[in-house]
ModelCIF file with pLDDT and N, C-alpha, C, O atoms, coordinates in Angstrom:
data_MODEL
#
_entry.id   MODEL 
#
_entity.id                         1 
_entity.type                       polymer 
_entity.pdbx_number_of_molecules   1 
#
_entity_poly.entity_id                      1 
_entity_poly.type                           'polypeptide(L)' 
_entity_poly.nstd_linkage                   no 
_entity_poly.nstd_monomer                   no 
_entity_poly.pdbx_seq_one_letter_code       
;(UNK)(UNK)(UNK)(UNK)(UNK)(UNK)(UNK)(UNK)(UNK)(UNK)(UNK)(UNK)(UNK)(UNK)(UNK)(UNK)
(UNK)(UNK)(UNK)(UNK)(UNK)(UNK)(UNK)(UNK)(UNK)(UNK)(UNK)(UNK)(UNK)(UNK)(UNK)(UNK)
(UNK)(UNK)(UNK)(UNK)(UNK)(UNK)(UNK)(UNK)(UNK)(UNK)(UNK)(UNK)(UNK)
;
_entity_poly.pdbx_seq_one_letter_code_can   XXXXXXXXXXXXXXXXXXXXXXXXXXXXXXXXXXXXXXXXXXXXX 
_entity_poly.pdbx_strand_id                 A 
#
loop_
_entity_poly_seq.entity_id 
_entity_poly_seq.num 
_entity_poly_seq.mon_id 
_entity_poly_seq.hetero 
1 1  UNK n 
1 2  UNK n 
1 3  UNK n 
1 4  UNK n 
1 5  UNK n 
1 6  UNK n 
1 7  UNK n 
1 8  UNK n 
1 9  UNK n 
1 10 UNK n 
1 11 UNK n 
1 12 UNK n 
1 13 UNK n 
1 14 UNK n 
1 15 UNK n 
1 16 UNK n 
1 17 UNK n 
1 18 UNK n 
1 19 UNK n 
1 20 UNK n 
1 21 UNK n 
1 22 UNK n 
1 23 UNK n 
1 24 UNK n 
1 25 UNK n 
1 26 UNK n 
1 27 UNK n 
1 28 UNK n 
1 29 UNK n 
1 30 UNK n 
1 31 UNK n 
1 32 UNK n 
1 33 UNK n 
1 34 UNK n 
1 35 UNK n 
1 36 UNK n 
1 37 UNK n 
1 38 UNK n 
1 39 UNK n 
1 40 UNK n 
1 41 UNK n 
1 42 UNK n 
1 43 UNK n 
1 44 UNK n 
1 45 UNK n 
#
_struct_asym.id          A 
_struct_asym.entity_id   1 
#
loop_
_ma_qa_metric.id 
_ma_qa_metric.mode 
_ma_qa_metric.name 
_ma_qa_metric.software_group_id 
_ma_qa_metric.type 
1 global pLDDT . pLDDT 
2 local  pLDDT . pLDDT 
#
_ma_qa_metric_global.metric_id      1 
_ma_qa_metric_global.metric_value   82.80 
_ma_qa_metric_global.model_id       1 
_ma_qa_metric_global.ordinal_id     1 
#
loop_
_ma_qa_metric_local.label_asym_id 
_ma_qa_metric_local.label_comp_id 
_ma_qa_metric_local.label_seq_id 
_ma_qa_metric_local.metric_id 
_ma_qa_metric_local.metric_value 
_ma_qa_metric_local.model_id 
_ma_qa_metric_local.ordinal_id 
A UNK 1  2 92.00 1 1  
A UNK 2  2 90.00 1 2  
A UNK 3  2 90.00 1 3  
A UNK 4  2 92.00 1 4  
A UNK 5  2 92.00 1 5  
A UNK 6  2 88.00 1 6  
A UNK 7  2 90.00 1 7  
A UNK 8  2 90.00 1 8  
A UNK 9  2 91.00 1 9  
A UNK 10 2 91.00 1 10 
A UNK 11 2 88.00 1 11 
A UNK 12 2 87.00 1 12 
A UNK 13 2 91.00 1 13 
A UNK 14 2 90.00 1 14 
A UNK 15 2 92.00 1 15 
A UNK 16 2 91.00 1 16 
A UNK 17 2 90.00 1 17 
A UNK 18 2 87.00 1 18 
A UNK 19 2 87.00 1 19 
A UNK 20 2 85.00 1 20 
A UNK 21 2 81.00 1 21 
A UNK 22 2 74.00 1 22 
A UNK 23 2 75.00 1 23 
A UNK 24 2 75.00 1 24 
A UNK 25 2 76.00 1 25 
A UNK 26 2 73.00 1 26 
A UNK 27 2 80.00 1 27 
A UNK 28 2 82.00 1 28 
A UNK 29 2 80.00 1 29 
A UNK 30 2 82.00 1 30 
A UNK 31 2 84.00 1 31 
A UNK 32 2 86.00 1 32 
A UNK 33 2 86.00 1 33 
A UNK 34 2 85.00 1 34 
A UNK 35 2 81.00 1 35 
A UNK 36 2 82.00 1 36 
A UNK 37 2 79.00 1 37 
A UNK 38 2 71.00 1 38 
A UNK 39 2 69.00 1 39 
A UNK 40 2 73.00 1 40 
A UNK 41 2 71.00 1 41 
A UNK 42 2 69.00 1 42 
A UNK 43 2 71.00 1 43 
A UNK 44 2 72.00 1 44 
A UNK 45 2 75.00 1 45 
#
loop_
_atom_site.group_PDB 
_atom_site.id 
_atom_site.type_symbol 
_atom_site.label_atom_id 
_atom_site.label_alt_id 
_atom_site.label_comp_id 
_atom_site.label_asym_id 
_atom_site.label_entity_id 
_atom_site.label_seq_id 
_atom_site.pdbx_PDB_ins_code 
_atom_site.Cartn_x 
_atom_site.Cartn_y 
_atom_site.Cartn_z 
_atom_site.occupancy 
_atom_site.B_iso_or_equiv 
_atom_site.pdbx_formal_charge 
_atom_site.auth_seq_id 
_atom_site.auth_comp_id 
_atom_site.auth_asym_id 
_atom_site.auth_atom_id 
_atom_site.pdbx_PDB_model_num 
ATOM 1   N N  . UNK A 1 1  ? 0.832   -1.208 0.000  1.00 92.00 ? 1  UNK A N  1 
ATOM 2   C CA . UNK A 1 1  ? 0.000   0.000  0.000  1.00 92.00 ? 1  UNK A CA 1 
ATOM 3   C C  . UNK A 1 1  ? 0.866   1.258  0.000  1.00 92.00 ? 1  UNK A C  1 
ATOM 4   O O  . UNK A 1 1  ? 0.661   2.193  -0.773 1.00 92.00 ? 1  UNK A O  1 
ATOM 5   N N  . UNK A 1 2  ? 1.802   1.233  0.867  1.00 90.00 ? 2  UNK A N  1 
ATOM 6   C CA . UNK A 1 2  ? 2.524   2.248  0.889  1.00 90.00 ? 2  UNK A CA 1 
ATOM 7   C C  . UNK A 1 2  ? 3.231   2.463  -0.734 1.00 90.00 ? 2  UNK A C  1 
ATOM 8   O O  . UNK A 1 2  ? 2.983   3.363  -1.537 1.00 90.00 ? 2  UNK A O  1 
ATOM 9   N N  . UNK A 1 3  ? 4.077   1.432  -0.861 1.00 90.00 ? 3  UNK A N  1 
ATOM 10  C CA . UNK A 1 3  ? 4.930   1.689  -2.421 1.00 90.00 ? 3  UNK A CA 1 
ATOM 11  C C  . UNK A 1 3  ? 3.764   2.108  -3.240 1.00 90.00 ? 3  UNK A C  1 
ATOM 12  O O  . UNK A 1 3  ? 4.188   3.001  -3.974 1.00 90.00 ? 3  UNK A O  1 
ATOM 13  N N  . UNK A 1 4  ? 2.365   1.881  -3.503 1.00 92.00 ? 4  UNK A N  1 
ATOM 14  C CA . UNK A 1 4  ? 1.336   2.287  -4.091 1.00 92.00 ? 4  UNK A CA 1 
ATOM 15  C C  . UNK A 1 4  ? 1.563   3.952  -4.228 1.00 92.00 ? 4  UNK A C  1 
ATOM 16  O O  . UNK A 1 4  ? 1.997   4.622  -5.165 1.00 92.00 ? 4  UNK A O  1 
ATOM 17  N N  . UNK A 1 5  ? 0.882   4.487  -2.326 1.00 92.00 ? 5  UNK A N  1 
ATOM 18  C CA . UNK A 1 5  ? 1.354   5.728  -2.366 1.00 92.00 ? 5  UNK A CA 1 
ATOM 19  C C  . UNK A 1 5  ? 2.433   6.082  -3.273 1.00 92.00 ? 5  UNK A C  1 
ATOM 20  O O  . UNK A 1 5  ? 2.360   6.315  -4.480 1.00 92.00 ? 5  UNK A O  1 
ATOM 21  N N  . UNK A 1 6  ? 3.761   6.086  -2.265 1.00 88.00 ? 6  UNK A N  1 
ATOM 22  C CA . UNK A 1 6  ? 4.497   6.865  -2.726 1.00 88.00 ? 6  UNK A CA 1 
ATOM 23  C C  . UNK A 1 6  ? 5.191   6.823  -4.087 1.00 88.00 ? 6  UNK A C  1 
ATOM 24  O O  . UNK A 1 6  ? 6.330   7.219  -4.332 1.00 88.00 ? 6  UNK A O  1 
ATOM 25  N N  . UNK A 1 7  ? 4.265   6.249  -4.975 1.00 90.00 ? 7  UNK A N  1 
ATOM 26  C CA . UNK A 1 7  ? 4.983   5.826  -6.638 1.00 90.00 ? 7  UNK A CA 1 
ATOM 27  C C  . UNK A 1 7  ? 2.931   6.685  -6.981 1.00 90.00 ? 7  UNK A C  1 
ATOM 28  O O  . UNK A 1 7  ? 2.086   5.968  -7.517 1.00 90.00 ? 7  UNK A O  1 
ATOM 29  N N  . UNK A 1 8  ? 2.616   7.992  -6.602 1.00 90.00 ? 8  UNK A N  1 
ATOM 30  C CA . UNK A 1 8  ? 1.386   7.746  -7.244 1.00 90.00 ? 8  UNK A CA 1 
ATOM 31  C C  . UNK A 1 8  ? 1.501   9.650  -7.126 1.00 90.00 ? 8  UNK A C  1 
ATOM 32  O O  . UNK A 1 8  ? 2.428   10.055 -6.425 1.00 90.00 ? 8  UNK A O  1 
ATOM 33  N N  . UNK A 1 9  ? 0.662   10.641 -7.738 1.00 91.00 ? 9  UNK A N  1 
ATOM 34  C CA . UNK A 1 9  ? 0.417   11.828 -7.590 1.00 91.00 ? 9  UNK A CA 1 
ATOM 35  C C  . UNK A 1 9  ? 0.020   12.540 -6.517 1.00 91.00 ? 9  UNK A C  1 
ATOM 36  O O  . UNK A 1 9  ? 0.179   13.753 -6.379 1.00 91.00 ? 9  UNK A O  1 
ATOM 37  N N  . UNK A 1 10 ? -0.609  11.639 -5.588 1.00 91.00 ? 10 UNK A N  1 
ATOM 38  C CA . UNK A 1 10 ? -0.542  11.917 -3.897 1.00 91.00 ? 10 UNK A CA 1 
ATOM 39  C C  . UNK A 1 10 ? 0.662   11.770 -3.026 1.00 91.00 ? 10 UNK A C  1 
ATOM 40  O O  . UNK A 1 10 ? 0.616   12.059 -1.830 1.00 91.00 ? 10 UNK A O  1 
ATOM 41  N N  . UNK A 1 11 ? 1.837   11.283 -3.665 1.00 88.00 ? 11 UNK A N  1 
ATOM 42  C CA . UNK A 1 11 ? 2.858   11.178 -2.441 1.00 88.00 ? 11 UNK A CA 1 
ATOM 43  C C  . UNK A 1 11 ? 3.389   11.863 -1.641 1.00 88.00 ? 11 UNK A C  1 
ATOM 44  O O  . UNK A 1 11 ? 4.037   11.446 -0.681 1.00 88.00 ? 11 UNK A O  1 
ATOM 45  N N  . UNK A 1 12 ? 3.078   13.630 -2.078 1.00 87.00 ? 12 UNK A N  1 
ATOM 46  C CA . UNK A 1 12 ? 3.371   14.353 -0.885 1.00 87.00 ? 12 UNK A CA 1 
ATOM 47  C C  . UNK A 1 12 ? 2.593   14.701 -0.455 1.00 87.00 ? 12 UNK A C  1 
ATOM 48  O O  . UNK A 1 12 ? 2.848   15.779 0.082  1.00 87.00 ? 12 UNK A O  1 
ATOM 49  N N  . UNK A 1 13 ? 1.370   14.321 -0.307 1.00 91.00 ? 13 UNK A N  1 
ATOM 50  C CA . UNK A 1 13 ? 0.323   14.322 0.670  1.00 91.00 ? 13 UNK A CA 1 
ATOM 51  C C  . UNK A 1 13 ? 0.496   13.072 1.795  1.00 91.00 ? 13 UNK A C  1 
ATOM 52  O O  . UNK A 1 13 ? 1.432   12.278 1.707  1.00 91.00 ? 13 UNK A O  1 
ATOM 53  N N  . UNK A 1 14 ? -0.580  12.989 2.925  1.00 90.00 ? 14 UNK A N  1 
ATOM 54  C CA . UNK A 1 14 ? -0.469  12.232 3.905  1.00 90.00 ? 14 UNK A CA 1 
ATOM 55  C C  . UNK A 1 14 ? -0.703  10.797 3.487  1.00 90.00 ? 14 UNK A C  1 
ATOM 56  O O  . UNK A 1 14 ? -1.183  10.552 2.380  1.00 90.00 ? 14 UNK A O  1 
ATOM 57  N N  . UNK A 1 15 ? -0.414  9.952  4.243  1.00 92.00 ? 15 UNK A N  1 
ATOM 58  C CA . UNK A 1 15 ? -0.299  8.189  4.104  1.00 92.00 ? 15 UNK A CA 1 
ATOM 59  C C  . UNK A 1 15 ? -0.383  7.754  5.647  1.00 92.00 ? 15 UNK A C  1 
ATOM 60  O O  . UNK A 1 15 ? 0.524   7.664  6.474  1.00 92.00 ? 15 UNK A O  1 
ATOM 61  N N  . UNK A 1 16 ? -2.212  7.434  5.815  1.00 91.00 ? 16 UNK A N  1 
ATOM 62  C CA . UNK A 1 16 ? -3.293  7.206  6.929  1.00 91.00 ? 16 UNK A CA 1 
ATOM 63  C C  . UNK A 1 16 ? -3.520  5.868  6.553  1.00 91.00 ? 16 UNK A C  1 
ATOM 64  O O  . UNK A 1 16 ? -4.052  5.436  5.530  1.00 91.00 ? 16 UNK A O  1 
ATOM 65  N N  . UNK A 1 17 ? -2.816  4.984  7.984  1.00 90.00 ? 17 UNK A N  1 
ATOM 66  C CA . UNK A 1 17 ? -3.114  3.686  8.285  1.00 90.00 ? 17 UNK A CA 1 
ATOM 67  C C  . UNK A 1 17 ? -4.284  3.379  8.979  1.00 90.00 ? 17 UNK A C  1 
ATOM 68  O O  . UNK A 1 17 ? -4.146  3.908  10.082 1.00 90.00 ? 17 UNK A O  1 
ATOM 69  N N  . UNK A 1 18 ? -5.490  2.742  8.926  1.00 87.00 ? 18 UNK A N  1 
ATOM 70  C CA . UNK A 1 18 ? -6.442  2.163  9.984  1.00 87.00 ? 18 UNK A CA 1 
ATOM 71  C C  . UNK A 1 18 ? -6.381  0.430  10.266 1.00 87.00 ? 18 UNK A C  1 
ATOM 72  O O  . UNK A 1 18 ? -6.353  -0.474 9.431  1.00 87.00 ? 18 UNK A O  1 
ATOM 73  N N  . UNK A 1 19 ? -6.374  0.373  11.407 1.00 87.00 ? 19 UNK A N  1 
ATOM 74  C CA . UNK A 1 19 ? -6.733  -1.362 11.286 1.00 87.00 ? 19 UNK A CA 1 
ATOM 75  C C  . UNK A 1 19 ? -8.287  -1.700 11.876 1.00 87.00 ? 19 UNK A C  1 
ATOM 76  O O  . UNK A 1 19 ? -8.842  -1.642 12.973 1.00 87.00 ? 19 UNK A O  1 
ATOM 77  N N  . UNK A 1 20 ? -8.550  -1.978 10.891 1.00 85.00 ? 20 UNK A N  1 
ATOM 78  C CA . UNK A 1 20 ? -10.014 -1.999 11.125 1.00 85.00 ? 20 UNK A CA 1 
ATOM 79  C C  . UNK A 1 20 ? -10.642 -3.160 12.194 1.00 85.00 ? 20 UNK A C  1 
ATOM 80  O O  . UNK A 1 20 ? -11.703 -3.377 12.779 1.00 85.00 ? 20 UNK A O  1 
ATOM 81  N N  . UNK A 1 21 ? -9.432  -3.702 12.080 1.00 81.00 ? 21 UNK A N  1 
ATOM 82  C CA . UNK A 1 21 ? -9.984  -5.687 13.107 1.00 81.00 ? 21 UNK A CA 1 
ATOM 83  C C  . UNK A 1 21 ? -9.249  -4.658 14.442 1.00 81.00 ? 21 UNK A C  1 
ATOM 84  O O  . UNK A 1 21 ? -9.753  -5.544 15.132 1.00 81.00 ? 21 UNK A O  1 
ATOM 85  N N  . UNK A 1 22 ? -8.623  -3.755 15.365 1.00 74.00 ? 22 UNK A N  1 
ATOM 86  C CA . UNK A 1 22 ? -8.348  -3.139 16.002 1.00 74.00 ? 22 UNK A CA 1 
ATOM 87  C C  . UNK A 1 22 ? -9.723  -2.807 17.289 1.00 74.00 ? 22 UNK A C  1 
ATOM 88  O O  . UNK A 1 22 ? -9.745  -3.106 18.482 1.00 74.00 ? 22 UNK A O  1 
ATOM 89  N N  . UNK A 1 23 ? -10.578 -2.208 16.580 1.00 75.00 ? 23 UNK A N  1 
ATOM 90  C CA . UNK A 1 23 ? -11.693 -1.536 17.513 1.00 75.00 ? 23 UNK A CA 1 
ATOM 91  C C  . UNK A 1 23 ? -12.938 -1.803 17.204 1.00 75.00 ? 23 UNK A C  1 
ATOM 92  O O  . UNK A 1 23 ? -13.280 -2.413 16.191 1.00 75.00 ? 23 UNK A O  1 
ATOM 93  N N  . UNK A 1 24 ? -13.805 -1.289 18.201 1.00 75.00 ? 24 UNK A N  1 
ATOM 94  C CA . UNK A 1 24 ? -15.269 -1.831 18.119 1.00 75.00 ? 24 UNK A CA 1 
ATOM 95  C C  . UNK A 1 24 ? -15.799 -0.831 17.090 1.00 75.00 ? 24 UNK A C  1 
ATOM 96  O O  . UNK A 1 24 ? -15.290 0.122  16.500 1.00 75.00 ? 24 UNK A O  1 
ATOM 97  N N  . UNK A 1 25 ? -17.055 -1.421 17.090 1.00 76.00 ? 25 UNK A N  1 
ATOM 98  C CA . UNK A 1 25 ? -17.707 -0.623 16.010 1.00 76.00 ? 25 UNK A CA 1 
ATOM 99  C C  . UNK A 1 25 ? -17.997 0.522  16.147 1.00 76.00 ? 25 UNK A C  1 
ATOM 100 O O  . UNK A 1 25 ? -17.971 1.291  15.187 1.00 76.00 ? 25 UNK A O  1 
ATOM 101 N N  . UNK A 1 26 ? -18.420 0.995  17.648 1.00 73.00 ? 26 UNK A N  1 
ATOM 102 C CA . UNK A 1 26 ? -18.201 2.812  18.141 1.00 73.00 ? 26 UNK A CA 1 
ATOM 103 C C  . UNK A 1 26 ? -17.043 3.459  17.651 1.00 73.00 ? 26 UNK A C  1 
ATOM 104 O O  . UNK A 1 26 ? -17.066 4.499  16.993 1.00 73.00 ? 26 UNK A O  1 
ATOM 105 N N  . UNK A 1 27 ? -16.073 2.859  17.966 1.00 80.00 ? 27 UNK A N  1 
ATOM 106 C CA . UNK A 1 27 ? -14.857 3.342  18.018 1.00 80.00 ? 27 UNK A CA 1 
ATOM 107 C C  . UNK A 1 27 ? -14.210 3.421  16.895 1.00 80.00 ? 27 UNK A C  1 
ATOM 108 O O  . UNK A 1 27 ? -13.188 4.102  16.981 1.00 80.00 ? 27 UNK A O  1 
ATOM 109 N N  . UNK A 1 28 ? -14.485 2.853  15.588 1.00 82.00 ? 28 UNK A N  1 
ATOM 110 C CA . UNK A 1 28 ? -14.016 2.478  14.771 1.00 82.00 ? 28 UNK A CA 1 
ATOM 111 C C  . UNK A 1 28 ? -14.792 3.632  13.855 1.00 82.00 ? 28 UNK A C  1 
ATOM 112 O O  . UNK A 1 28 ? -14.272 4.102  12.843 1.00 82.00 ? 28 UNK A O  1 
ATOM 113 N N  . UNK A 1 29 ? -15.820 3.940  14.237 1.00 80.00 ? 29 UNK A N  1 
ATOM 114 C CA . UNK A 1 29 ? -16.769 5.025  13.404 1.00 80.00 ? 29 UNK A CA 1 
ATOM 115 C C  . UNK A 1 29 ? -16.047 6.389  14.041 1.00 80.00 ? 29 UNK A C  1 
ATOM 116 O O  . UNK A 1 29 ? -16.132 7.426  13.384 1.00 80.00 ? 29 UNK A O  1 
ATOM 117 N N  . UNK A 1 30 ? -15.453 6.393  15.110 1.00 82.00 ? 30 UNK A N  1 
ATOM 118 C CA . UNK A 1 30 ? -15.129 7.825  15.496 1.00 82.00 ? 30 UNK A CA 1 
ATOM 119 C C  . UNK A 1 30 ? -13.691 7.635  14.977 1.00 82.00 ? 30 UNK A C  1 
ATOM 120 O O  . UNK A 1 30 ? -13.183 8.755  14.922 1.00 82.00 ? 30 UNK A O  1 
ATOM 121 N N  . UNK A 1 31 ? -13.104 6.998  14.704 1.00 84.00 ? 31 UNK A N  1 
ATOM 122 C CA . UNK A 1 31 ? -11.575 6.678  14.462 1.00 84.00 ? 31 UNK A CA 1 
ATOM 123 C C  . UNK A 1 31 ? -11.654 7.650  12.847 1.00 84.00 ? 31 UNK A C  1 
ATOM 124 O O  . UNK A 1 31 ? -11.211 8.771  12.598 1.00 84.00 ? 31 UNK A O  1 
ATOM 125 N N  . UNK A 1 32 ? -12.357 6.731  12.023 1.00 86.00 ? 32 UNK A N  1 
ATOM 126 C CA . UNK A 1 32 ? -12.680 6.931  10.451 1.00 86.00 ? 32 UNK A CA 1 
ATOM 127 C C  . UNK A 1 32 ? -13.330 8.194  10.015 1.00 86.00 ? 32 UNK A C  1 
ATOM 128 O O  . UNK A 1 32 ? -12.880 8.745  9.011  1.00 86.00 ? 32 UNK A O  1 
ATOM 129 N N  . UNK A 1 33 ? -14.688 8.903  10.872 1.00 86.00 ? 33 UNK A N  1 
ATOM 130 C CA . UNK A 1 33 ? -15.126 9.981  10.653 1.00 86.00 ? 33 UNK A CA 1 
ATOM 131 C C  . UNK A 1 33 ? -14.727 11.005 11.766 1.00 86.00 ? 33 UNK A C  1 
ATOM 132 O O  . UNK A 1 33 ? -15.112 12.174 11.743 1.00 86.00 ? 33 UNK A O  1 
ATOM 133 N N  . UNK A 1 34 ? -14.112 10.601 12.516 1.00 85.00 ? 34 UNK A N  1 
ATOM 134 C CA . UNK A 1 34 ? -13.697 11.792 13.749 1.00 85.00 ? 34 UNK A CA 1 
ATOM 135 C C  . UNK A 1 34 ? -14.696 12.418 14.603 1.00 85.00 ? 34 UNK A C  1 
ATOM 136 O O  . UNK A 1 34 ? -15.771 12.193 14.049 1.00 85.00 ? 34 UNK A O  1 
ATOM 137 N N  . UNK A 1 35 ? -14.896 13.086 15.665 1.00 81.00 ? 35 UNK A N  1 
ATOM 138 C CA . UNK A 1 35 ? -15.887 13.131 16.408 1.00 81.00 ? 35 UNK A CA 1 
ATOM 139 C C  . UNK A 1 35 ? -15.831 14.591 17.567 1.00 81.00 ? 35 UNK A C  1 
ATOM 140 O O  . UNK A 1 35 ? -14.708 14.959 17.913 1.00 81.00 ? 35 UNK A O  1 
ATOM 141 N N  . UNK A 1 36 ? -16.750 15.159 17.974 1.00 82.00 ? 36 UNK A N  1 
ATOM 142 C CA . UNK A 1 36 ? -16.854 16.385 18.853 1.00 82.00 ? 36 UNK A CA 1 
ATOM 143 C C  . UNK A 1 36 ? -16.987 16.005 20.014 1.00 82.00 ? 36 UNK A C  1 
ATOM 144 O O  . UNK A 1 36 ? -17.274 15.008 20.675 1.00 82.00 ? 36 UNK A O  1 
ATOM 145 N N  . UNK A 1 37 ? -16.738 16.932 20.093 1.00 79.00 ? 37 UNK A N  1 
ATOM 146 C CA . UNK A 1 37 ? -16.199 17.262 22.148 1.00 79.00 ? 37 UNK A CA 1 
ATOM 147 C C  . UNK A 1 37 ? -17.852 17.165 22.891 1.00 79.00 ? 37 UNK A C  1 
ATOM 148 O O  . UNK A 1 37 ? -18.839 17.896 22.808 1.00 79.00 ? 37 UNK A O  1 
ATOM 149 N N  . UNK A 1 38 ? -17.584 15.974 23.577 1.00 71.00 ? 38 UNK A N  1 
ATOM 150 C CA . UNK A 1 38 ? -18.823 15.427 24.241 1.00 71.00 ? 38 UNK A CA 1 
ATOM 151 C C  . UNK A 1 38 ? -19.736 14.758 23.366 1.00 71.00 ? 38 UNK A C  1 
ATOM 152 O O  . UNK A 1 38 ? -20.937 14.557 23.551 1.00 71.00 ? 38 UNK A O  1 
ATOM 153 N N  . UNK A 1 39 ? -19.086 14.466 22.477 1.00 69.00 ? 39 UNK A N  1 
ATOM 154 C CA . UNK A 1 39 ? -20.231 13.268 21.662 1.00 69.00 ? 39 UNK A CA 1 
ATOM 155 C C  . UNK A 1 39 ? -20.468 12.002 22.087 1.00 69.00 ? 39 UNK A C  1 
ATOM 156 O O  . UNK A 1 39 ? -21.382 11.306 21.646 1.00 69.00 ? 39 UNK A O  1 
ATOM 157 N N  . UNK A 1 40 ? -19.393 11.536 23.246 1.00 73.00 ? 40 UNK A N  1 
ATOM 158 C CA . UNK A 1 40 ? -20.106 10.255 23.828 1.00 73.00 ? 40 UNK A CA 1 
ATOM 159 C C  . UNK A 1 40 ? -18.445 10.480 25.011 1.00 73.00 ? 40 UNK A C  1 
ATOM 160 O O  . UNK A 1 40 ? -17.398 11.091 24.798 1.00 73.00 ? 40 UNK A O  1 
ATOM 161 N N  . UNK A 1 41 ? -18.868 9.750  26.083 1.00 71.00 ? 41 UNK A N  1 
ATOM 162 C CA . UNK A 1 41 ? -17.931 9.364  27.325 1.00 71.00 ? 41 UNK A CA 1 
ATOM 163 C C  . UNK A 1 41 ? -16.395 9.307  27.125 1.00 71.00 ? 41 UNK A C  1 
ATOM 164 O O  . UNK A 1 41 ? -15.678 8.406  26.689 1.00 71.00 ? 41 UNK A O  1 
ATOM 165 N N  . UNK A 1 42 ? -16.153 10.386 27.521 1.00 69.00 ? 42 UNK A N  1 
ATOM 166 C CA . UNK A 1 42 ? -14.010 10.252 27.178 1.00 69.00 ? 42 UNK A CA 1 
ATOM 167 C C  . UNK A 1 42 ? -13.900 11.096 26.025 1.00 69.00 ? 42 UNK A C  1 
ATOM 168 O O  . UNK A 1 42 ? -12.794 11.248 25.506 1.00 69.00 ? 42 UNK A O  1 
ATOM 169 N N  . UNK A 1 43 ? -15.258 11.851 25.409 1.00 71.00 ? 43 UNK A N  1 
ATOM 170 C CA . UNK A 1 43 ? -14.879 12.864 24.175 1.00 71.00 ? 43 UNK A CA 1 
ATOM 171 C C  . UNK A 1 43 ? -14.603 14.339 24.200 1.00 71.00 ? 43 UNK A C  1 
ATOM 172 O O  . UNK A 1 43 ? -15.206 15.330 23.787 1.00 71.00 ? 43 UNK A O  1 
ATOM 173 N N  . UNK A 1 44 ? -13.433 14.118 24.858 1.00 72.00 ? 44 UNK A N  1 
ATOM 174 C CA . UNK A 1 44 ? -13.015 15.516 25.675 1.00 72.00 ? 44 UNK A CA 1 
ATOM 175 C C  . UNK A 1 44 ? -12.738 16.871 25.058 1.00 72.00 ? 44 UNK A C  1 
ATOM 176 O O  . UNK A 1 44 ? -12.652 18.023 25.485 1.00 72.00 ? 44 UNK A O  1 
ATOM 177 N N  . UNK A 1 45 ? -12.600 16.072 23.492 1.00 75.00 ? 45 UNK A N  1 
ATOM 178 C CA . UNK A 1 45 ? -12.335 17.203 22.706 1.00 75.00 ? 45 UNK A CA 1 
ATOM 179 C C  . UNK A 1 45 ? -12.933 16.934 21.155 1.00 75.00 ? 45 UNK A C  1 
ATOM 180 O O  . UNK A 1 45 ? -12.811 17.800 20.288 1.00 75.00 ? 45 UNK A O  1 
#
């Protein structure tokens, strides 16, 4: 994936890993779409 990137017209842009088998399905939705301050317990910011 990476040699993909960096052989492609995005390579000096960012190169964002997720592991998706990692987290639950809450967590995995705030990981991927990101999330606001107090949107659920521990969302401090």
């Amino acid at each position: 994936a990476r040699a993909i990137h960096f052989n492609s017209q995005r390579k000096k842009q960012p190169f964002v890993c997720m592991n998706c088998a990692a987290l639950s399905e809450g967590l995995l939705e705030s990981e991927l779409f990101g999330h606001e301050k107090g949107a659920f317990t521990g969302a401090t910011g």
